[in-house]
C-alpha atoms as a PDB file:
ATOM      1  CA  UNK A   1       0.000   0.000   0.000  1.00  0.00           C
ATOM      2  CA  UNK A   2       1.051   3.488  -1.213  1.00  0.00           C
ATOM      3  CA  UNK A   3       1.232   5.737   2.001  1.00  0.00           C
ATOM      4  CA  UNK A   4      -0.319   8.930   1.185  1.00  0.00           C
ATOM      5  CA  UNK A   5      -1.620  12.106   3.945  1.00  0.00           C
ATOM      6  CA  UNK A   6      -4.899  10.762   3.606  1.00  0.00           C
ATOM      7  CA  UNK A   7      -4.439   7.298   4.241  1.00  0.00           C
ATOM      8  CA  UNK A   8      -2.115   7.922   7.485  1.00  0.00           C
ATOM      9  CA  UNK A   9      -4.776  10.513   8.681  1.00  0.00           C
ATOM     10  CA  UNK A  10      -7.076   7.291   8.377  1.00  0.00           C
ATOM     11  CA  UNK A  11      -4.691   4.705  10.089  1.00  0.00           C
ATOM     12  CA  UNK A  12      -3.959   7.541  12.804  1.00  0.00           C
ATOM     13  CA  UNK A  13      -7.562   8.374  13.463  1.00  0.00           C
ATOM     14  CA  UNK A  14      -8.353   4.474  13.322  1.00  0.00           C
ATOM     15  CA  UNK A  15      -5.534   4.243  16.274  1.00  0.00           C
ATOM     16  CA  UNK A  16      -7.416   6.795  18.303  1.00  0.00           C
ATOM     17  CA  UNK A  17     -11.078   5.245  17.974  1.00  0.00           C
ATOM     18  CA  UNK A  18      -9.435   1.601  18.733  1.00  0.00           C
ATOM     19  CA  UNK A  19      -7.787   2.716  21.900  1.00  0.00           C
ATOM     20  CA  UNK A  20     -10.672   4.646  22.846  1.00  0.00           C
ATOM     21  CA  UNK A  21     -12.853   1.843  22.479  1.00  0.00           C
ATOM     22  CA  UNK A  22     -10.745  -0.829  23.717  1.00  0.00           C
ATOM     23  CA  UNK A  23     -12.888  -1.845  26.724  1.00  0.00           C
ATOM     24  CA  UNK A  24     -15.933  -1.915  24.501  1.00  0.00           C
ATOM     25  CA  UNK A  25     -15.056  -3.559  21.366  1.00  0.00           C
ATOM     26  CA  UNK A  26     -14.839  -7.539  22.344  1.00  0.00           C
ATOM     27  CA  UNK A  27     -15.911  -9.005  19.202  1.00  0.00           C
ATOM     28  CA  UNK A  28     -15.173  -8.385  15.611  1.00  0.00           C
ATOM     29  CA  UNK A  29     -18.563  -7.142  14.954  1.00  0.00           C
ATOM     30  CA  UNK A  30     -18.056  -4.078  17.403  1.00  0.00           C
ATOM     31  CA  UNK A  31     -14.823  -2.804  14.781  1.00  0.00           C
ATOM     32  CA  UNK A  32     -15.298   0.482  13.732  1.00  0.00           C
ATOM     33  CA  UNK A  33     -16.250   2.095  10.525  1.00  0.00           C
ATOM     34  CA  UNK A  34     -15.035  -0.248   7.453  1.00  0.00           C
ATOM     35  CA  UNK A  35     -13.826  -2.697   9.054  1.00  0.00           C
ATOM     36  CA  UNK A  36     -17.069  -3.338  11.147  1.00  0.00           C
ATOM     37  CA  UNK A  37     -19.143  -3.114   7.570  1.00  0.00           C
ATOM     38  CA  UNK A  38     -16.639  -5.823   6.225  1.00  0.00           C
ATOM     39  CA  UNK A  39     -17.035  -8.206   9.405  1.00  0.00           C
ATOM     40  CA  UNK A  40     -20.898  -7.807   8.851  1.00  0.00           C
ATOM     41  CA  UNK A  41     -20.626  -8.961   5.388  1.00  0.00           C
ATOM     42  CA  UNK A  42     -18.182 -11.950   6.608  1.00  0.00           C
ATOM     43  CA  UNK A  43     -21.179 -12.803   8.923  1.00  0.00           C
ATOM     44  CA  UNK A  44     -23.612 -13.256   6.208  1.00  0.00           C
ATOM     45  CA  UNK A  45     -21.589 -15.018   4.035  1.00  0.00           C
ATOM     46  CA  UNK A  46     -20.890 -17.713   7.145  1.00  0.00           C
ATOM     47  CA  UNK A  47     -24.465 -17.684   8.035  1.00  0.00           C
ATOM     48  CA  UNK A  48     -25.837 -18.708   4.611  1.00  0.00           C
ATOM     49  CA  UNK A  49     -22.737 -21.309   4.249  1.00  0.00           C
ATOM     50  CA  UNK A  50     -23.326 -22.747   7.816  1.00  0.00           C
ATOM     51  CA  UNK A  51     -19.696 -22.839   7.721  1.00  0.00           C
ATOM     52  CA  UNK A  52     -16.963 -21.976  11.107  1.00  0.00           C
ATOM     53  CA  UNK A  53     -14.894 -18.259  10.875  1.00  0.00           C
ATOM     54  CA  UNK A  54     -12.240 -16.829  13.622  1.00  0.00           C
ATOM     55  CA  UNK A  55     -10.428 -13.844  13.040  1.00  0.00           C
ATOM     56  CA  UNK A  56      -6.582 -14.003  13.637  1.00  0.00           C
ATOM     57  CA  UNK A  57      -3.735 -12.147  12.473  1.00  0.00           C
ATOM     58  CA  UNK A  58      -3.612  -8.435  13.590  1.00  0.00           C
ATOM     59  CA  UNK A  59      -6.567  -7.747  14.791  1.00  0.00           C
ATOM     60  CA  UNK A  60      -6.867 -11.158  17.000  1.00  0.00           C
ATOM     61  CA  UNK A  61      -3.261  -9.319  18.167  1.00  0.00           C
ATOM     62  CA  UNK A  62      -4.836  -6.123  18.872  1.00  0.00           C
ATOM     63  CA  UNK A  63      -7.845  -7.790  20.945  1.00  0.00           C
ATOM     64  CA  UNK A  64      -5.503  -9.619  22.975  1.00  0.00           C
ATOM     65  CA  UNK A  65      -3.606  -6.989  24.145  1.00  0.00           C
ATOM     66  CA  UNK A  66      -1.471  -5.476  21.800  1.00  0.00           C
ATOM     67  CA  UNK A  67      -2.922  -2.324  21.135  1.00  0.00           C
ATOM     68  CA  UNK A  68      -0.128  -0.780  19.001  1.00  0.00           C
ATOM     69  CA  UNK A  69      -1.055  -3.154  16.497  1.00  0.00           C
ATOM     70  CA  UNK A  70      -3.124  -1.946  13.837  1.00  0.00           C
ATOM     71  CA  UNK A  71      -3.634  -3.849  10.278  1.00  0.00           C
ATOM     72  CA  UNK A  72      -5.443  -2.985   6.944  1.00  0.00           C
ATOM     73  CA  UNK A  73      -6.489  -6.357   6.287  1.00  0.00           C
ATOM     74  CA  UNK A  74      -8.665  -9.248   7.814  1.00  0.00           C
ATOM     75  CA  UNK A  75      -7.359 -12.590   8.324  1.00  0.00           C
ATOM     76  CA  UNK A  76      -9.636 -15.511   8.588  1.00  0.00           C
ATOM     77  CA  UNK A  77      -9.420 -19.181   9.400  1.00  0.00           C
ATOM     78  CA  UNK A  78     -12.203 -20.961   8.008  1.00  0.00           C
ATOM     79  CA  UNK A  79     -13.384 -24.570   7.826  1.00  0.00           C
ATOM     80  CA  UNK A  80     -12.785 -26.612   5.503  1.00  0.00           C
ATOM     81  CA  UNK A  81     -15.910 -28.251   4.385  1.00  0.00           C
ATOM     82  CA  UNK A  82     -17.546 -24.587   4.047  1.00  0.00           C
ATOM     83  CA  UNK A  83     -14.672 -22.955   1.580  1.00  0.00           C
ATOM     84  CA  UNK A  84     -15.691 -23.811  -1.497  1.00  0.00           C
ATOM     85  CA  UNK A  85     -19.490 -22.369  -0.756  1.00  0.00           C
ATOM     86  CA  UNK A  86     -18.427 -19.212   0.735  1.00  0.00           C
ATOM     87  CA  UNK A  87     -16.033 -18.159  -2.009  1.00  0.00           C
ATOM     88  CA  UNK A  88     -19.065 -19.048  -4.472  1.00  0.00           C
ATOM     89  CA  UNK A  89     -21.380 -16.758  -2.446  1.00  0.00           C
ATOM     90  CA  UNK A  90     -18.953 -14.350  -1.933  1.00  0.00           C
ATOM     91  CA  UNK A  91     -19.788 -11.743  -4.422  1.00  0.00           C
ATOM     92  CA  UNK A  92     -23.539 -11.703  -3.726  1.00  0.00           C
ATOM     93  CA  UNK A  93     -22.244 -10.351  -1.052  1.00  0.00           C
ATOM     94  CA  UNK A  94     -20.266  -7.641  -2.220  1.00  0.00           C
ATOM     95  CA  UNK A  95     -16.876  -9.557  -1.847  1.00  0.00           C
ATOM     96  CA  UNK A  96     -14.419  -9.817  -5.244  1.00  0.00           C
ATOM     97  CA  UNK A  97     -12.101 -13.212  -5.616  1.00  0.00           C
ATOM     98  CA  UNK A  98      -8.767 -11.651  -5.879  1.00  0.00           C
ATOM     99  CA  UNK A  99      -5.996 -14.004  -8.705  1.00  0.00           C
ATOM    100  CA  UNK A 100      -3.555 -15.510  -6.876  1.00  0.00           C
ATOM    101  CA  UNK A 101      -0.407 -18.187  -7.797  1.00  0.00           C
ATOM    102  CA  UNK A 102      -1.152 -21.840  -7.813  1.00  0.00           C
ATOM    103  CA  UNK A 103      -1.217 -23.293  -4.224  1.00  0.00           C
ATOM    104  CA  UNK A 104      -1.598 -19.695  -2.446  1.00  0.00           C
ATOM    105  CA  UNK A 105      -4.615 -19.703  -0.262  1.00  0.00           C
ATOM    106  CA  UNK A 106      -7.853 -17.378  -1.415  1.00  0.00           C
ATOM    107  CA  UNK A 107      -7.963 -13.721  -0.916  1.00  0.00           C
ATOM    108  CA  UNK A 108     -10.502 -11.600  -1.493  1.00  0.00           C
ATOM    109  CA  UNK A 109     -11.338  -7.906  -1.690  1.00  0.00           C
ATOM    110  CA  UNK A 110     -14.832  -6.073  -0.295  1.00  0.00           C
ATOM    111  CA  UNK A 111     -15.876  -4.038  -3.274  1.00  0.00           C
ATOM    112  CA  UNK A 112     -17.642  -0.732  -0.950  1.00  0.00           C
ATOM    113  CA  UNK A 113     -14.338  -0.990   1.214  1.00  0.00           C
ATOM    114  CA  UNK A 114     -11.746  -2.156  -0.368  1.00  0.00           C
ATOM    115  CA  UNK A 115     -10.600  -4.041   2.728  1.00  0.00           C
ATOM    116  CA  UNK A 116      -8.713  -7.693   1.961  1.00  0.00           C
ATOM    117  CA  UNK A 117      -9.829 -10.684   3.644  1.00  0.00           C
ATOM    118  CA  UNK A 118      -6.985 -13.513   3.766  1.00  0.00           C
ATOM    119  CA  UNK A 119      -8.410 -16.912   4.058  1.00  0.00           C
ATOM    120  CA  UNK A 120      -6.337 -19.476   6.186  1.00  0.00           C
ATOM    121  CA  UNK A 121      -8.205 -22.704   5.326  1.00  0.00           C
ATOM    122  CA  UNK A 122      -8.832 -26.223   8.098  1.00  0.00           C
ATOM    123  CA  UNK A 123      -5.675 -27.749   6.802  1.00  0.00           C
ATOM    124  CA  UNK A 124      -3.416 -25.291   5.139  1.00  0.00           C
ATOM    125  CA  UNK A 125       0.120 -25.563   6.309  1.00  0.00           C
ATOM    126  CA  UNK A 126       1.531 -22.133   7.484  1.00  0.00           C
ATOM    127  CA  UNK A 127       5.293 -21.605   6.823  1.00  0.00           C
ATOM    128  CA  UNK A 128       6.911 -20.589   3.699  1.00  0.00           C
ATOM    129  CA  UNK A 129       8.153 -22.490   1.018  1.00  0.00           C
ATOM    130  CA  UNK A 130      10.987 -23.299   2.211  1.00  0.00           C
ATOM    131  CA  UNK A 131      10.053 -23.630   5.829  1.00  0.00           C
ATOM    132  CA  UNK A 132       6.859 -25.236   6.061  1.00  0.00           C
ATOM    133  CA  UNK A 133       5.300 -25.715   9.375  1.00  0.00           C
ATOM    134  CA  UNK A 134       4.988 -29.201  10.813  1.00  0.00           C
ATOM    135  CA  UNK A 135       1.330 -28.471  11.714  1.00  0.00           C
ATOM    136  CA  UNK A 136      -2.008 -27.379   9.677  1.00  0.00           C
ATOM    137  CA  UNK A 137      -4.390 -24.935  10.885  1.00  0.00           C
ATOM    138  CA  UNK A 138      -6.792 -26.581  12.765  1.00  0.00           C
ATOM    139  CA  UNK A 139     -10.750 -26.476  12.563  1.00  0.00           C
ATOM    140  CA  UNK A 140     -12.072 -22.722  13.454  1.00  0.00           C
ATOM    141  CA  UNK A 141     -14.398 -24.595  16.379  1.00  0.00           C
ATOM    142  CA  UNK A 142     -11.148 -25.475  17.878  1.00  0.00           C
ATOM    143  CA  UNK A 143      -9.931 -22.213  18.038  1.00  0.00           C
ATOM    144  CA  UNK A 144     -13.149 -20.607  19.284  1.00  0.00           C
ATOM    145  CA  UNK A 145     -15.213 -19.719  16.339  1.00  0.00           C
ATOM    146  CA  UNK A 146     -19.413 -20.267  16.620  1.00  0.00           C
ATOM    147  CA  UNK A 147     -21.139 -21.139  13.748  1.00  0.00           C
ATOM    148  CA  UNK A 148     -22.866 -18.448  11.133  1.00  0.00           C
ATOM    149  CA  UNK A 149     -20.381 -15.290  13.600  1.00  0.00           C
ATOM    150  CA  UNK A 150     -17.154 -14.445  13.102  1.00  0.00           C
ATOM    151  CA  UNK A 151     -15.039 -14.422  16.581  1.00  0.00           C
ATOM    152  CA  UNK A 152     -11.940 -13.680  17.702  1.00  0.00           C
ATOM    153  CA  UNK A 153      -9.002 -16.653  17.903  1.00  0.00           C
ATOM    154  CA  UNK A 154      -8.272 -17.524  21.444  1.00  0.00           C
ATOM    155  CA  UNK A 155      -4.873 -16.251  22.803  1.00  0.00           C
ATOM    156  CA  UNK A 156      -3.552 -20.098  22.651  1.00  0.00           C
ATOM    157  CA  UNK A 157      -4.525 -20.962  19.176  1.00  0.00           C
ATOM    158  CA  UNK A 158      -3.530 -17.330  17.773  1.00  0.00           C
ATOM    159  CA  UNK A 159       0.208 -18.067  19.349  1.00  0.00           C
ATOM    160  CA  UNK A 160       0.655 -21.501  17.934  1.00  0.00           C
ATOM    161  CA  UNK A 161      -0.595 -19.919  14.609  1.00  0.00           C
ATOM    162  CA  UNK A 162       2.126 -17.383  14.826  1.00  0.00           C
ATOM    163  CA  UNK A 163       4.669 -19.658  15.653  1.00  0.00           C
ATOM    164  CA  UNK A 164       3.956 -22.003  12.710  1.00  0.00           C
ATOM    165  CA  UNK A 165       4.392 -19.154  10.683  1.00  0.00           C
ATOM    166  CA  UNK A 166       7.588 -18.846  11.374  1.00  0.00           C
ATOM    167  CA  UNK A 167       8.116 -15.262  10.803  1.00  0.00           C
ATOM    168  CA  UNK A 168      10.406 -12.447  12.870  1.00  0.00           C
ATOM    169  CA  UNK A 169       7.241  -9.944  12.518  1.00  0.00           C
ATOM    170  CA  UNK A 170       5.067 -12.838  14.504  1.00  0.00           C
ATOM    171  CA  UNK A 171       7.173 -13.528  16.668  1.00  0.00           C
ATOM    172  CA  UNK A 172       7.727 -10.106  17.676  1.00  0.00           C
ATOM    173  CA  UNK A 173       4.042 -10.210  18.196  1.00  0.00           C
ATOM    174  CA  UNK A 174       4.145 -13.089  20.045  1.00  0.00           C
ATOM    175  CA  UNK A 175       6.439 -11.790  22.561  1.00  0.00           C
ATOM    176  CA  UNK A 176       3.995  -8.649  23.085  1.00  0.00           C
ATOM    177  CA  UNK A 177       1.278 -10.742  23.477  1.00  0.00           C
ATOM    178  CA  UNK A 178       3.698 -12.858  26.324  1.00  0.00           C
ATOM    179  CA  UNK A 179       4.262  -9.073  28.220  1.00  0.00           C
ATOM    180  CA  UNK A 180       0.289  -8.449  28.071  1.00  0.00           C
ATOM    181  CA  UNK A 181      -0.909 -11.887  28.926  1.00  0.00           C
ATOM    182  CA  UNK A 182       1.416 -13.175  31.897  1.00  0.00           C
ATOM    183  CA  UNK A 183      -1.558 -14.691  33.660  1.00  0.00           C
ATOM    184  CA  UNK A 184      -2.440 -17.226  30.645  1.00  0.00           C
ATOM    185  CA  UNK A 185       1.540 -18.350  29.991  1.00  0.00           C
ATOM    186  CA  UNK A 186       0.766 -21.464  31.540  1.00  0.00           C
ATOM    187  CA  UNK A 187      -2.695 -22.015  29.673  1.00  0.00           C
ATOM    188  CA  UNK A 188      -0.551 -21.102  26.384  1.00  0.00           C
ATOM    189  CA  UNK A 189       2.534 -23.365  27.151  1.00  0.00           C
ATOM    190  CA  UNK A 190       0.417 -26.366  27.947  1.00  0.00           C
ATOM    191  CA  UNK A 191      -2.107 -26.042  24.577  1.00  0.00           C
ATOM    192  CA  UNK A 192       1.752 -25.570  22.627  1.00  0.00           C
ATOM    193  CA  UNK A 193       2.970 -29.396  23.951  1.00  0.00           C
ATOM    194  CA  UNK A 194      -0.490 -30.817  22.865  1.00  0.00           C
ATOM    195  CA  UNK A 195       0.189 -29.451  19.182  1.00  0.00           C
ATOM    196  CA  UNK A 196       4.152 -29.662  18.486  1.00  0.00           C
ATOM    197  CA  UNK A 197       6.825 -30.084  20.985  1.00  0.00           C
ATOM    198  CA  UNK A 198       9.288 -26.993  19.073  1.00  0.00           C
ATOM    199  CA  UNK A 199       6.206 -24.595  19.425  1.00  0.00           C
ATOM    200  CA  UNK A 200       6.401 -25.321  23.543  1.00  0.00           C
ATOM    201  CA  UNK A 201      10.645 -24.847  23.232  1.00  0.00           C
ATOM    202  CA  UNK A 202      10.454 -21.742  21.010  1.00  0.00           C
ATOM    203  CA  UNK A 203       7.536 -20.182  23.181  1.00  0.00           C
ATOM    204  CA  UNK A 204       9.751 -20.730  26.174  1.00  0.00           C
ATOM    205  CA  UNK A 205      12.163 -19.130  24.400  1.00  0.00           C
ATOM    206  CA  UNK A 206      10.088 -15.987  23.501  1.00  0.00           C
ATOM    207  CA  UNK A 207       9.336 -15.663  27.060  1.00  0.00           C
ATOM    208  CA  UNK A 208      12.841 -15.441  28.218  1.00  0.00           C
ATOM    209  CA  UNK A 209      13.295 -12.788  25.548  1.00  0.00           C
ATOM    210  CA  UNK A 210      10.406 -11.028  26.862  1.00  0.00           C
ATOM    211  CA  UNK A 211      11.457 -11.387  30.637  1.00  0.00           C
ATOM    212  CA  UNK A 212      14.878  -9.587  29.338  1.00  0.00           C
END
């Protein structure tokens, strides 16, 4: 994205309703402006599908804690037996199908908005190329999504989805999200040695950093 004066005027004034809202705005529904209209349109589209949503990436971030972090896109994990339905009803519901390579997951664009919604689909395998994660994203349900309403990833699953990424910029996030949320380490380290026994070493890790 292009930064212009008019679209840092947005992000800044964005910043100021967020933190002024903070202990109001619990679920994705209560976002403000655009991205509230997009998460409404989300909600439709899951609703007609009958299909499982959470919202992760930055804005599951933000909810849990890390209010400096502010995003221009929404990142979904949906289920797996309701993809191919929702991307089908997706324009009906003012949603575009963005091109992407072979083997990238979908991405679309809301048409009023121009928001992006990044789909992480039950089963993808987070990573890169050349570091693919030794885990797939797991059903929505799992990570606290309700049927036909978007919700916010629990803390635990939003970690071990940032560690199977892989990336510095998530794990960066991870360790504000460890400074924020030092009651629920435990709750967080025991979920990580269910899933994958080098998310539980690395997030010990991350703590340590975090301590220091």
């Amino acid at each position: 994205m292009v930064v212009t004066a008019e679209s840092l005027t947005e992000h800044l004034k964005l910043a100021d309703t967020l933190l002024a809202g903070r202990n109001q705005m619990f679920e994705p529904q209560d976002l403000p402006g655009r991205y509230g209209r997009v998460v409404v349109a989300i909600d439709t589209l899951l609703t007609a599908c009958k299909c499982y949503a959470v919202v992760g990436g930055g804005w599951a971030v933000w909810r849990h804690g890390y209010l400096g972090r502010v995003t221009q896109d929404i990142d979904i994990a949906l289920s797996k037996s309701g993809i191919a339905d929702f991307l089908q009803a997706a324009p009906l519901a003012g949603f575009e199908i963005l091109e992407s390579p072979a083997g990238n997951w979908p991405k679309m664009r809301h048409r009023e908005t121009r928001i992006e919604v990044d789909i992480m689909p039950e089963g993808g395998i987070p990573g890169t190329a050349g570091r693919p994660a030794p885990t797939t994203i797991p059903h929505p349900e799992t990570m606290g999504a309700v049927r036909g309403r978007l919700t916010f990833m629990s803390l635990s699953a939003l970690v071990e989805l940032k560690l199977a990424a892989g990336r510095l910029r998530d794990e960066a996030d991870i360790v504000e999200l460890i400074r924020e949320n030092r009651e629920a380490l435990p709750q967080i380290a025991a979920h990580l040695a269910t899933v994958h026994p080098t998310y539980a070493d690395r997030f010990a890790e991350l703590v340590s950093q975090a301590d220091e």
